[in-house]
Protein backbone atom coordinates (compact mmCIF):
# COMPACT_ATOMS: atom_id res chain seq x y z
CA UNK A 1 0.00 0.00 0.00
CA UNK A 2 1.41 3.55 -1.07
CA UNK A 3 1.42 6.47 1.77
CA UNK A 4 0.29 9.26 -0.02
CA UNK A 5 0.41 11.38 3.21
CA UNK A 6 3.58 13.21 3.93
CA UNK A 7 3.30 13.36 7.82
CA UNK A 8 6.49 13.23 9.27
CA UNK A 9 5.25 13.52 12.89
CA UNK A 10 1.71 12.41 14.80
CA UNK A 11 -0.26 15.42 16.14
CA UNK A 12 -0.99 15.65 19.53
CA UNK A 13 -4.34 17.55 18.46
CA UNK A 14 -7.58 15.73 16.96
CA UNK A 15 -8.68 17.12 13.77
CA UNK A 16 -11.14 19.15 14.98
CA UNK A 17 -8.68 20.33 17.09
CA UNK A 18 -6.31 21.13 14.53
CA UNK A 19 -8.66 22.75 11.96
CA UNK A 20 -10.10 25.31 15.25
CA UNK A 21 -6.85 26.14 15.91
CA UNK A 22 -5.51 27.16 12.18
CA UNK A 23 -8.61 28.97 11.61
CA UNK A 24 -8.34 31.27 15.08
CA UNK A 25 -4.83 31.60 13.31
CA UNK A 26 -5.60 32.11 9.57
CA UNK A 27 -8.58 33.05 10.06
CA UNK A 28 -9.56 30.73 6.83
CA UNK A 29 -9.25 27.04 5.59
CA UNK A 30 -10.04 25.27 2.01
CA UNK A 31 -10.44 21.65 1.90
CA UNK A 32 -7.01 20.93 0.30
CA UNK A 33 -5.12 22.63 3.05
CA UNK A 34 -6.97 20.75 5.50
CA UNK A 35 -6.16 17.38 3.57
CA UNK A 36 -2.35 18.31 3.07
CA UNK A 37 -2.09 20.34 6.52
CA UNK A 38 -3.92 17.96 9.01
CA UNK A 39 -4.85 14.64 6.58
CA UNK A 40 -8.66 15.95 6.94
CA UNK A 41 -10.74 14.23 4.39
CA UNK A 42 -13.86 15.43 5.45
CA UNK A 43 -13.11 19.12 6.30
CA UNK A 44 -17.06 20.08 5.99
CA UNK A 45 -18.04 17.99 8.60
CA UNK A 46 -15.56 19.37 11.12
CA UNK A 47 -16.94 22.48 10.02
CA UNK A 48 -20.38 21.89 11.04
CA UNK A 49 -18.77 20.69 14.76
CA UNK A 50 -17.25 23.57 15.25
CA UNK A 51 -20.63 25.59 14.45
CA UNK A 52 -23.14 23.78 16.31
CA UNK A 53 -21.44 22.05 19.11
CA UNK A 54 -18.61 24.99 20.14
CA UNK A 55 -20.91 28.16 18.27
CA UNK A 56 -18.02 29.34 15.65
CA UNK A 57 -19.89 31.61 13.51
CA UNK A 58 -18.35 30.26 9.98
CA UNK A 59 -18.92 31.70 7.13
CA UNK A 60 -18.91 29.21 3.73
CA UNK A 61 -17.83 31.01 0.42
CA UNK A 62 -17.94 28.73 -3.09
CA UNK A 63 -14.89 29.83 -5.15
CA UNK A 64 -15.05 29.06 -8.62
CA UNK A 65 -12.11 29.22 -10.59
CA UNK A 66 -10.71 26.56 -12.36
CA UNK A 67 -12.58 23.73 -9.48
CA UNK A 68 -15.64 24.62 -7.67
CA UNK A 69 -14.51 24.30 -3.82
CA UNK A 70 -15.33 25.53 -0.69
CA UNK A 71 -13.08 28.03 1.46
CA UNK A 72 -14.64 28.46 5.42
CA UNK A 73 -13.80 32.26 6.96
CA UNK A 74 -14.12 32.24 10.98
CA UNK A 75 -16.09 35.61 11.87
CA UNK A 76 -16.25 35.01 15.88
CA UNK A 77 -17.47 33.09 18.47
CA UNK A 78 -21.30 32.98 19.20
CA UNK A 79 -21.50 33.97 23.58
């Protein structure tokens, strides 16, 4: 079986984890930096986590360039 992953070290962080913590960072996350950054394959459903269970207010814009994709901007924290 090939290893397409490049991960030289195991995070300490779940995903979740990881993508909250780049986005109070960055402030804003696509789906192929959360695959390459964090091996997230599912990046959407983290998203809606991080809405409904710890009240992110994340905002979804569609890009549409060359590939249709998704790019999630943190706004705040809901009180």
């Amino acid at each position: 079986m090939v290893n397409i992953m490049k991960t030289s070290k195991k995070s300490l962080f779940s995903q979740k984890q990881n993508i909250e913590n780049h986005l109070l960072v960055h402030t804003t996350i696509t789906p192929l930096e959360a695959l390459k950054l964090y091996g997230c394959f599912r990046l959407s459903a983290v998203i809606f986590k991080l809405r409904h269970e710890d009240k992110y207010d994340i905002k979804t814009i569609i890009c549409d360039k060359d590939k249709r994709y998704a790019k999630y901007i943190l706004k705040g924290k809901f009180a």
